[in-house]
Protein backbone atom coordinates (compact mmCIF):
# COMPACT_ATOMS: atom_id res chain seq x y z
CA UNK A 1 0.00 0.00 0.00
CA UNK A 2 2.79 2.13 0.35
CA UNK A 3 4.07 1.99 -3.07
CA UNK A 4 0.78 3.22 -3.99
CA UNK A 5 0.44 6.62 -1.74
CA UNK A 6 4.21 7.36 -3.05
CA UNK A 7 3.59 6.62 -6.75
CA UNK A 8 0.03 9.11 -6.33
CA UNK A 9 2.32 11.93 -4.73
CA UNK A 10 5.32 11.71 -7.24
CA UNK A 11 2.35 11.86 -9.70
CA UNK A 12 0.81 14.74 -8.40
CA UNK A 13 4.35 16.38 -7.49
CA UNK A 14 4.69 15.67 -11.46
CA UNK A 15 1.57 17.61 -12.41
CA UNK A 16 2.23 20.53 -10.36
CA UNK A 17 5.50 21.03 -11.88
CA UNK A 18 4.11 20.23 -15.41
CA UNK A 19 1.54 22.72 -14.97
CA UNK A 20 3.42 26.30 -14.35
CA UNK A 21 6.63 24.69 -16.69
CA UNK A 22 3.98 23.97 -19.67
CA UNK A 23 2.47 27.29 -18.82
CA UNK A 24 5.79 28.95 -19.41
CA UNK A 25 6.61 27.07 -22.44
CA UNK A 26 3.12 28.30 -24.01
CA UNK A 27 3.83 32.12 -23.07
CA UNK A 28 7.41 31.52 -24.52
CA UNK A 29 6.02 30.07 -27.80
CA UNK A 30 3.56 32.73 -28.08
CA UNK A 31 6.11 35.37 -28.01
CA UNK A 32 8.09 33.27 -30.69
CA UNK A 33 6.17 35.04 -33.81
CA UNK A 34 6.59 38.67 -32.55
CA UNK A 35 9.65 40.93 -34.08
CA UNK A 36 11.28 42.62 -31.29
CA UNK A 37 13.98 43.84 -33.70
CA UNK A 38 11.18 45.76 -36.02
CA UNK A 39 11.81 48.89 -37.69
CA UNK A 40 9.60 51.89 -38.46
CA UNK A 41 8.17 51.56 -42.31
CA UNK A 42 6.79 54.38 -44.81
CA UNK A 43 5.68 54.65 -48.20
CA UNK A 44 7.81 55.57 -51.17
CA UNK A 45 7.30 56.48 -54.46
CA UNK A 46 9.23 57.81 -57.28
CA UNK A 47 10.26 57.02 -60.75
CA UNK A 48 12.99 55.01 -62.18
CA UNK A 49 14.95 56.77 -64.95
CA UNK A 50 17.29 55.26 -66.94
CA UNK A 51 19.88 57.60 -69.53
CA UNK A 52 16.70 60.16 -69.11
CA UNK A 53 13.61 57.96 -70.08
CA UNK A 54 11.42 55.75 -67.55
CA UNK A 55 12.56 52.33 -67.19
CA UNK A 56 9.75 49.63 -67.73
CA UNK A 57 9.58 46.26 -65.51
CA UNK A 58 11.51 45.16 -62.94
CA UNK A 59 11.96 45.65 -59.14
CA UNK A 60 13.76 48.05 -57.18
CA UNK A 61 14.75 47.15 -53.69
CA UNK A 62 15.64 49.25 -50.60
CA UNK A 63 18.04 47.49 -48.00
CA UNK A 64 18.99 49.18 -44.61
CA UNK A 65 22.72 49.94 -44.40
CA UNK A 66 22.41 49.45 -40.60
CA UNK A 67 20.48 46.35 -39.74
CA UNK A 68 18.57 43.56 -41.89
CA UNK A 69 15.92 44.90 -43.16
CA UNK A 70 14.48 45.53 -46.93
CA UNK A 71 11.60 46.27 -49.13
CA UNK A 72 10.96 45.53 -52.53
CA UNK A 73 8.25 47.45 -55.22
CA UNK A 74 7.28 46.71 -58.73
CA UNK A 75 8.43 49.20 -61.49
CA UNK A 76 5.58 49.52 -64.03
CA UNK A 77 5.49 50.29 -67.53
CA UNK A 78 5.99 53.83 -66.96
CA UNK A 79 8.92 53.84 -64.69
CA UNK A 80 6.56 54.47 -61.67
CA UNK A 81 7.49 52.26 -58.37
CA UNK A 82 6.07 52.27 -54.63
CA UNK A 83 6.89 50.64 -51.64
CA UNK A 84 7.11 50.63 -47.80
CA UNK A 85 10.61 51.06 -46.95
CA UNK A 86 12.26 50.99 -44.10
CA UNK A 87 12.99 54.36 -42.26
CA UNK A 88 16.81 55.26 -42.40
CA UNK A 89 19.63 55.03 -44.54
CA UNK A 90 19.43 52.45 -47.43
CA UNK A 91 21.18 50.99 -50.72
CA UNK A 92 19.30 50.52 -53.73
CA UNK A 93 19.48 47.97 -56.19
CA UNK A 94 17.12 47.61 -59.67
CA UNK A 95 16.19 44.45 -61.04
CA UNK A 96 15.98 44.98 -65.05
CA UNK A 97 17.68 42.90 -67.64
CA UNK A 98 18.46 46.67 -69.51
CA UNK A 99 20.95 47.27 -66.82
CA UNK A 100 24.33 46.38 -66.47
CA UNK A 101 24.60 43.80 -63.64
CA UNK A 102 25.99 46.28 -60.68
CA UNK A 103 23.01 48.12 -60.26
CA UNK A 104 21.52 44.29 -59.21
CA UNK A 105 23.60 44.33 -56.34
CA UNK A 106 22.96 47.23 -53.68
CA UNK A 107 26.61 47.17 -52.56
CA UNK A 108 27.67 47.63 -56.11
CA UNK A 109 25.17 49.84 -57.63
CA UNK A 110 26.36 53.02 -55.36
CA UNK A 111 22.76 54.25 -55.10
CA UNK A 112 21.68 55.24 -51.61
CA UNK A 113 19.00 57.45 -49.94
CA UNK A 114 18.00 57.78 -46.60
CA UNK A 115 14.00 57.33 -45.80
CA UNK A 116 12.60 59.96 -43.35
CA UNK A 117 9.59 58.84 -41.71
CA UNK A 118 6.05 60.01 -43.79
CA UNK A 119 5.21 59.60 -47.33
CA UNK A 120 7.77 61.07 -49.39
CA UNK A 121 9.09 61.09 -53.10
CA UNK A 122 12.14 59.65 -54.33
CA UNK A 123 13.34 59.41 -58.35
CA UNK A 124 16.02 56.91 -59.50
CA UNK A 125 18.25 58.12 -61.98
CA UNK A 126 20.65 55.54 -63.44
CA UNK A 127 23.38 56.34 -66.35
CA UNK A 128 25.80 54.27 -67.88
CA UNK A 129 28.06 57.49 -69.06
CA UNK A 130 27.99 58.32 -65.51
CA UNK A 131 29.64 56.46 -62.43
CA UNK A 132 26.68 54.87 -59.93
CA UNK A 133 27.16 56.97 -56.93
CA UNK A 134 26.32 60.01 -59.59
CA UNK A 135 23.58 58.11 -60.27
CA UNK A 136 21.78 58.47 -56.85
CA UNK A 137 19.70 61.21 -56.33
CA UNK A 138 17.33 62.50 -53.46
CA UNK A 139 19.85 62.67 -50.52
């Protein structure tokens, strides 16, 4: 009979440290999907230009210089793009089989801008007689 009261308490002993340690686990989990490393976000707009004239299709994409954070926007027929981008200073690369392969890469393209919070403007100018960093505009 003894064997029996001890197994029911190291039973019970197991259940009441289940129940706060499965508790925890739950509120852990539940924090899991939450980004504490977020960063403020605002709209962008702007044209792409390329040697003067809108470029049509592609993608530009605006990467934080400070962090890991990016956005990416459609450029439409008419050279138009918009996107949320991250607040702060970025490098921008453009996505268009037109361009020479640098401007792909935002380390390599040399255009930059830095987002201030609120909706704001921003135009892309990209030349091939010109070197990339003269390329960026808007700072």
């Amino acid at each position: 009979m003894g064997s029996y009261i001890e197994r029911g308490t190291s039973k019970l002993l197991f259940r009441l440290a289940c129940g706060p340690l499965s508790l925890g686990l739950l509120a852990l989990m539940s924090g899991c999907g939450q980004n504490i490393h977020s960063v403020e976000h605002t709209e962008v707009s702007g044209k792409v230009l390329f040697q003067g004239k809108p470029l049509s299709g592609g993608r530009v994409n605006f990467i934080t210089v400070q962090g890991a954070f990016a956005s990416s926007g459609k450029i439409d027929e008419n050279g138009q793009y918009q996107l949320k981008a991250p607040v702060g200073d970025v490098r921008i690369s453009v996505m268009n089989q037109k361009l020479p392969p640098q401007y792909q890469n935002p380390e390599t393209s040399g255009l930059k801008y830095t987002v201030r919070p609120g909706p704001q403007t921003h135009d892309i100018e990209i030349s091939t007689t010109s070197s990339p960093a003269a390329g960026a505009s808007g700072q």
